[in-house]
N, C-alpha and C. Protein backbone atom coordinates (compact mmCIF):
# COMPACT_ATOMS: atom_id res chain seq x y z
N UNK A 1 -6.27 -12.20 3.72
CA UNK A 1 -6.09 -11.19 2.68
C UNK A 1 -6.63 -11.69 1.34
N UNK A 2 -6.57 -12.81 0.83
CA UNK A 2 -6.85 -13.75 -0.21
C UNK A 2 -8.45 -13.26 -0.47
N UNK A 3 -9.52 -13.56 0.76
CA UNK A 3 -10.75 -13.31 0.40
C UNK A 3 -10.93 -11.62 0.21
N UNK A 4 -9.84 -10.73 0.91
CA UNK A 4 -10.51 -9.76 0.41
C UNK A 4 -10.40 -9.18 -0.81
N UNK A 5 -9.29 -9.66 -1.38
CA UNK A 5 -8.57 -9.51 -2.92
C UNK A 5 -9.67 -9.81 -3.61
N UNK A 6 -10.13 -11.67 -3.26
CA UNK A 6 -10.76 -11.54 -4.46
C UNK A 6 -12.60 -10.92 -4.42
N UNK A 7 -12.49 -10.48 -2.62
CA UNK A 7 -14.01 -9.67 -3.26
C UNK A 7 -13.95 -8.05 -3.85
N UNK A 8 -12.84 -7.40 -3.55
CA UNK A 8 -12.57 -6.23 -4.63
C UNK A 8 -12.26 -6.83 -5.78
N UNK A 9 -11.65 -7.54 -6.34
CA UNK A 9 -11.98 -7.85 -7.62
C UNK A 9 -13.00 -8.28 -8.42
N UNK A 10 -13.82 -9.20 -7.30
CA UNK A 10 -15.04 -8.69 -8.29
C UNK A 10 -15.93 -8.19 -8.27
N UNK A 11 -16.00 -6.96 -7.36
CA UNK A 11 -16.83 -5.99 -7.52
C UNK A 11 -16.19 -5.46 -8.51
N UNK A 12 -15.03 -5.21 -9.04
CA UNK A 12 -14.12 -4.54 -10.24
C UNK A 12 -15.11 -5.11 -11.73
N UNK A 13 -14.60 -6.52 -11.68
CA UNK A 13 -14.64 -6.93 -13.04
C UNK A 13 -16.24 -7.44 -12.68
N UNK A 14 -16.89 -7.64 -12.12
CA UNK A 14 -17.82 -7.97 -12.42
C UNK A 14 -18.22 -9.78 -12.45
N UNK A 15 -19.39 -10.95 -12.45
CA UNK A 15 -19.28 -11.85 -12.01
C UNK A 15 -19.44 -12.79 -13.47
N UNK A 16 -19.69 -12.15 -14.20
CA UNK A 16 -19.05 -12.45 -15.98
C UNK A 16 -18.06 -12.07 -16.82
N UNK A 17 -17.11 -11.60 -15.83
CA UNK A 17 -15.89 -11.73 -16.33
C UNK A 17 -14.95 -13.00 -17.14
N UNK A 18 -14.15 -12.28 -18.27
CA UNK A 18 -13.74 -13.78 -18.40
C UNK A 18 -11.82 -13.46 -17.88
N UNK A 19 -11.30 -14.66 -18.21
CA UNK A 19 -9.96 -15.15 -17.25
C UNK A 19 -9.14 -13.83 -17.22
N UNK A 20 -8.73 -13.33 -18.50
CA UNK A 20 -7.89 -12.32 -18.56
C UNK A 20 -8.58 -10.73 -17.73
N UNK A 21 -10.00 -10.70 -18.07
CA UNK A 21 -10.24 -9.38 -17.27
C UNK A 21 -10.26 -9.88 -15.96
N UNK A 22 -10.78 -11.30 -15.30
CA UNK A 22 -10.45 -11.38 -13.93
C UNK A 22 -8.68 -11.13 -13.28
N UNK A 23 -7.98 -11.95 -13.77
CA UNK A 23 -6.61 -11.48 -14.51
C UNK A 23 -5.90 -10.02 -13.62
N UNK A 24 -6.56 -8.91 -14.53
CA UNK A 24 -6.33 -7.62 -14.05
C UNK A 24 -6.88 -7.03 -12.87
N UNK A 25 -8.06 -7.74 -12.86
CA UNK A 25 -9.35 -7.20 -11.57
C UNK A 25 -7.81 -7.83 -10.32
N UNK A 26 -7.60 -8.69 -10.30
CA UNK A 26 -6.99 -9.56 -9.57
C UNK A 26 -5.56 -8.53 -9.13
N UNK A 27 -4.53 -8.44 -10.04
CA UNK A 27 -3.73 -7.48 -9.91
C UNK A 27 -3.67 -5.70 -9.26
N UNK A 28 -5.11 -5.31 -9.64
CA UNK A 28 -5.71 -3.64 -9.36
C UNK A 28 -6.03 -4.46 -8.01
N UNK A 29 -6.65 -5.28 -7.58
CA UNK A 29 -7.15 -5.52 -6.36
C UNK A 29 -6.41 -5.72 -4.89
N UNK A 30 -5.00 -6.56 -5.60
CA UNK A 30 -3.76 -6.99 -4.46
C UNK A 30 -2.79 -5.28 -4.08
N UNK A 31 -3.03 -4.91 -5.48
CA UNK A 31 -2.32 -3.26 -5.23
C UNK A 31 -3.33 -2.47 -4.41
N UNK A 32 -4.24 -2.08 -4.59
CA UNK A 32 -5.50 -1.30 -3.47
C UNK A 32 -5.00 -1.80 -2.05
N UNK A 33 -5.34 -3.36 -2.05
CA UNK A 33 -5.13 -3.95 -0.34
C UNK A 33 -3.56 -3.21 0.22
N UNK A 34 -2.41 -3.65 -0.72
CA UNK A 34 -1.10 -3.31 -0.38
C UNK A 34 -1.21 -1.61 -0.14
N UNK A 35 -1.66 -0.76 -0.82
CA UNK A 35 -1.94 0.47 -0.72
C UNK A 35 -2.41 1.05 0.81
N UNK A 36 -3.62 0.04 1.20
CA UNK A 36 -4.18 0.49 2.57
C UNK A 36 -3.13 0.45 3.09
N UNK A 37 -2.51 -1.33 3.47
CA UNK A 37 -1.73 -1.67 4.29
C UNK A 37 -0.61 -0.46 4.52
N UNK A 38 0.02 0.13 3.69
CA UNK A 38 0.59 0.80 3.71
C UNK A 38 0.90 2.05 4.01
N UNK A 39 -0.48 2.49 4.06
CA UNK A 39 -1.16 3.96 4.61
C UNK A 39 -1.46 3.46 6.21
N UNK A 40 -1.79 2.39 6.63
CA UNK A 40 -1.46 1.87 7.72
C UNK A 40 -0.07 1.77 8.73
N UNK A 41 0.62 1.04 7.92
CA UNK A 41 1.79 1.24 8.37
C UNK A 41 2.75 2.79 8.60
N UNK A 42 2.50 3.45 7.08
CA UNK A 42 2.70 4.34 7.41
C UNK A 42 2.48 5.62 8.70
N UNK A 43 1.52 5.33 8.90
CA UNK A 43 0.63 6.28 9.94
C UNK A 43 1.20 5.60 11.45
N UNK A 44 1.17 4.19 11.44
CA UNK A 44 1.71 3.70 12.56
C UNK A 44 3.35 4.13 12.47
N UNK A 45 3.99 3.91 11.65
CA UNK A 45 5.56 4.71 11.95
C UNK A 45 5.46 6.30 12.37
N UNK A 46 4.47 6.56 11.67
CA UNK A 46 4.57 7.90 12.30
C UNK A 46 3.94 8.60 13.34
N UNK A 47 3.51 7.76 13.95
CA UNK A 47 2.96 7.93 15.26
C UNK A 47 4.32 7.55 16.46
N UNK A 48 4.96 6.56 16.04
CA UNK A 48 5.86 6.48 16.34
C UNK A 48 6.89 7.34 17.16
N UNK A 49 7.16 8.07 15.53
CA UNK A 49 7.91 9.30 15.16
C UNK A 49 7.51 10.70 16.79
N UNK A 50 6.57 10.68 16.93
CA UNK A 50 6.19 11.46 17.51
C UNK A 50 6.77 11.14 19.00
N UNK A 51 7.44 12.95 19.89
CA UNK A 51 8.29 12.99 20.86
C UNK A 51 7.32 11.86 21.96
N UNK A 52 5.96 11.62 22.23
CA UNK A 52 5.67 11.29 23.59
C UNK A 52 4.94 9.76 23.09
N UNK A 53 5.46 9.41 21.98
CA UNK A 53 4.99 8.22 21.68
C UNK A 53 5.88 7.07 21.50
N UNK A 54 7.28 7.65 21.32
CA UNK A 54 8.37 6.75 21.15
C UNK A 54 9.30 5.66 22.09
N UNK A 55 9.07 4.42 21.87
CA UNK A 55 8.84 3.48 23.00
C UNK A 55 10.76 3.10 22.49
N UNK A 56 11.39 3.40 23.92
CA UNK A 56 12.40 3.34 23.93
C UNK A 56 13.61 4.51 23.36
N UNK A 57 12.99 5.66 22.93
CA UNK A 57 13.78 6.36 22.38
C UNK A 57 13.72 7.55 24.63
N UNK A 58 15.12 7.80 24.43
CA UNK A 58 14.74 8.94 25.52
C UNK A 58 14.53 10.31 25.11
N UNK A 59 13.99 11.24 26.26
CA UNK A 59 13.52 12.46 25.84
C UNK A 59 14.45 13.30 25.65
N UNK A 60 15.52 12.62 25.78
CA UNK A 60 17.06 13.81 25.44
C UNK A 60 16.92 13.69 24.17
N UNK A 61 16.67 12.89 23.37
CA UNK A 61 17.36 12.62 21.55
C UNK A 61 16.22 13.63 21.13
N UNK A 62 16.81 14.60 20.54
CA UNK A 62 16.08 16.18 19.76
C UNK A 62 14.95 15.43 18.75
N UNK A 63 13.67 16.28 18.45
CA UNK A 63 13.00 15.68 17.58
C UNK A 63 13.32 14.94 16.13
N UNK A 64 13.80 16.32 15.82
CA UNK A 64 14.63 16.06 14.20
C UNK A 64 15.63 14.55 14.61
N UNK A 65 16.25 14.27 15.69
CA UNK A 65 16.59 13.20 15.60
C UNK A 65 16.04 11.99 15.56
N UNK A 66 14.96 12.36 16.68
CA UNK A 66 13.56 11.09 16.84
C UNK A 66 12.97 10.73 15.41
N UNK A 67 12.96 11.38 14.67
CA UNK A 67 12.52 11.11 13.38
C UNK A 67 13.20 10.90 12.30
N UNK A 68 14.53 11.13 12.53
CA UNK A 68 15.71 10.36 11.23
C UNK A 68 15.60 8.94 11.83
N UNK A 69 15.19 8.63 12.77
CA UNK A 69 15.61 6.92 13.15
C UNK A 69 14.13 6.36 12.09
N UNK A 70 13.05 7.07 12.03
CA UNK A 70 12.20 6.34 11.08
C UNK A 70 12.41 6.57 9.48
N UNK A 71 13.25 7.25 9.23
CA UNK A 71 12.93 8.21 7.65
C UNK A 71 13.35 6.61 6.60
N UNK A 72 14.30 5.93 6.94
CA UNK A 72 14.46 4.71 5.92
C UNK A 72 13.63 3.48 5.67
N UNK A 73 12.70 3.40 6.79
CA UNK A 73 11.30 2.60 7.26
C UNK A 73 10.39 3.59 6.44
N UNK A 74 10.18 5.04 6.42
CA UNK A 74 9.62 5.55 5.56
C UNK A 74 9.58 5.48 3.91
N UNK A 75 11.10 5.30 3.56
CA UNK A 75 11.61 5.59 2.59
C UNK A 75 10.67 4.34 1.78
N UNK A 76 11.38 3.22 2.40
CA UNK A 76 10.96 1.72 2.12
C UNK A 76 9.18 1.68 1.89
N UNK A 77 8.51 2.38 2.78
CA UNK A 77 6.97 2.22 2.20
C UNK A 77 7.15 2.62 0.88
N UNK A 78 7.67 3.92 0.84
CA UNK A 78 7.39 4.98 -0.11
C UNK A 78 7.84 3.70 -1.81
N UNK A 79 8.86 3.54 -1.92
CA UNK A 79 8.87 2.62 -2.78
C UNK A 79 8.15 1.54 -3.39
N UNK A 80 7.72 0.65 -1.61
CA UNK A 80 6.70 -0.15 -1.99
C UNK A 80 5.74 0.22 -2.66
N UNK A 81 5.47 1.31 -2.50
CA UNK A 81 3.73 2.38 -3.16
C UNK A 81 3.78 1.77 -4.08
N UNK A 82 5.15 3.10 -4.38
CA UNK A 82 4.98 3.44 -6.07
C UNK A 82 5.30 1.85 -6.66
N UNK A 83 5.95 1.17 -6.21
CA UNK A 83 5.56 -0.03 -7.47
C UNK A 83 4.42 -1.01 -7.23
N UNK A 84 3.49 -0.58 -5.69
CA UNK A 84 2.41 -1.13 -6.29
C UNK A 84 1.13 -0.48 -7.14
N UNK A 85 1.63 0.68 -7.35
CA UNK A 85 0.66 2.09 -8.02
C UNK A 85 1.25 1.75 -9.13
N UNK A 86 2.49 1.02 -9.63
CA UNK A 86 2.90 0.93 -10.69
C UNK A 86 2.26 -0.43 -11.30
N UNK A 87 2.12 -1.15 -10.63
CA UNK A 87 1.38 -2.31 -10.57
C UNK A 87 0.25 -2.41 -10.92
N UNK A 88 -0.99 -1.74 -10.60
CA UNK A 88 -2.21 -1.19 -10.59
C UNK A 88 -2.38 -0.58 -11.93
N UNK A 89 -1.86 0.73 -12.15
CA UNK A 89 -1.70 1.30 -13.67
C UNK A 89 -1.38 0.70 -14.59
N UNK A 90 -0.68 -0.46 -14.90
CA UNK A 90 -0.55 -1.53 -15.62
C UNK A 90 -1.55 -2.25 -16.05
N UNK A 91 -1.91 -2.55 -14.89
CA UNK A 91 -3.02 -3.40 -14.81
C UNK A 91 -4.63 -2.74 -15.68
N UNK A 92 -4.63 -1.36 -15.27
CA UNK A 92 -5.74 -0.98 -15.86
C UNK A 92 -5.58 -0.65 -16.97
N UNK A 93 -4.47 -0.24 -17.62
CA UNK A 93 -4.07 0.15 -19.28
C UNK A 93 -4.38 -1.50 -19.94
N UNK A 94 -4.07 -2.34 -19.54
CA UNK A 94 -4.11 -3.67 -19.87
C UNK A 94 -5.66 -3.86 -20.34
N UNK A 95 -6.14 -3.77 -18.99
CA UNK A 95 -7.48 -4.12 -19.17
C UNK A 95 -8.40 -3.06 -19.87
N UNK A 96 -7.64 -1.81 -20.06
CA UNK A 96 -8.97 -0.76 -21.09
C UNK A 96 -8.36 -0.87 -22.20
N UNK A 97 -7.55 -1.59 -22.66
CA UNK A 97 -7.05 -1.54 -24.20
C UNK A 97 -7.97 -2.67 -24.53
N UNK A 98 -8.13 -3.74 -24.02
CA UNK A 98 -9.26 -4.88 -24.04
C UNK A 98 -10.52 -4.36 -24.31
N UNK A 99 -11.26 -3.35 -23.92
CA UNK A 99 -12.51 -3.00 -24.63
C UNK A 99 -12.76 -2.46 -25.76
C-alpha cells in the first residue's frame, strides 16, 4: 500500500514539491487508497447481504433479516469514509491556502 500512496501523491504534488506540499499530497493520497478499499469492502459485504450468496446464513432467515446481520459492518465503513473524506478535505484546504 506504501508504494501506491506514495505514487498518487506524486502525481498530486508533483516531483518539485517541497516537504509540506508533499505533506498533504501524502495525506489526500492514504484517504483516496482508504476510500477504494472501502468501496471494496463495501460491495463485498454486500454481496454478502444478498439471499443466494450468504455463506452460512439459512434460507429460512427473511431477507430484511439477512441484511440486519450486515447493517453495523456497514455502519462502521460508513464512518470510516467520512473521516477519511474528512481527512482528505483538510488536507486540500491546507494545501490551497499555501498558494
Amino acid at each position: 500500500m506504501a508504494t501506491e500512496v506514495d505514487r498518487v501523491a506524486a502525481s498530486i504534488c508533483g516531483p518539485g514539491a517541497g516537504a509540506l506540499d508533499r505533506e498533504q499530497a501524502l495525506i489526500v493520497a492514504e484517504a483516496q487508497i482508504a476510500r477504494k478499499q472501502i468501496r471494496r469492502a463495501r460491495a463485498a459485504i454486500m454481496d454478502l447481504a444478498l439471499p443466494t450468496q450468504s455463506p452460512g446464513v439459512t434460507a429460512s432467515v427473511p431477507p430484511v433479516e439477512r441484511c440486519a446481520l450486515y447493517v453495523d459492518q456497514l455502519l462502521r465503513l460508513e464512518r470510516y469514509e467520512r473521516r477519511a473524506l474528512a481527512r482528505r478535505k483538510r488536507a486540500v484546504r491546507v494545501a490551497s491556502l499555501r498558494d
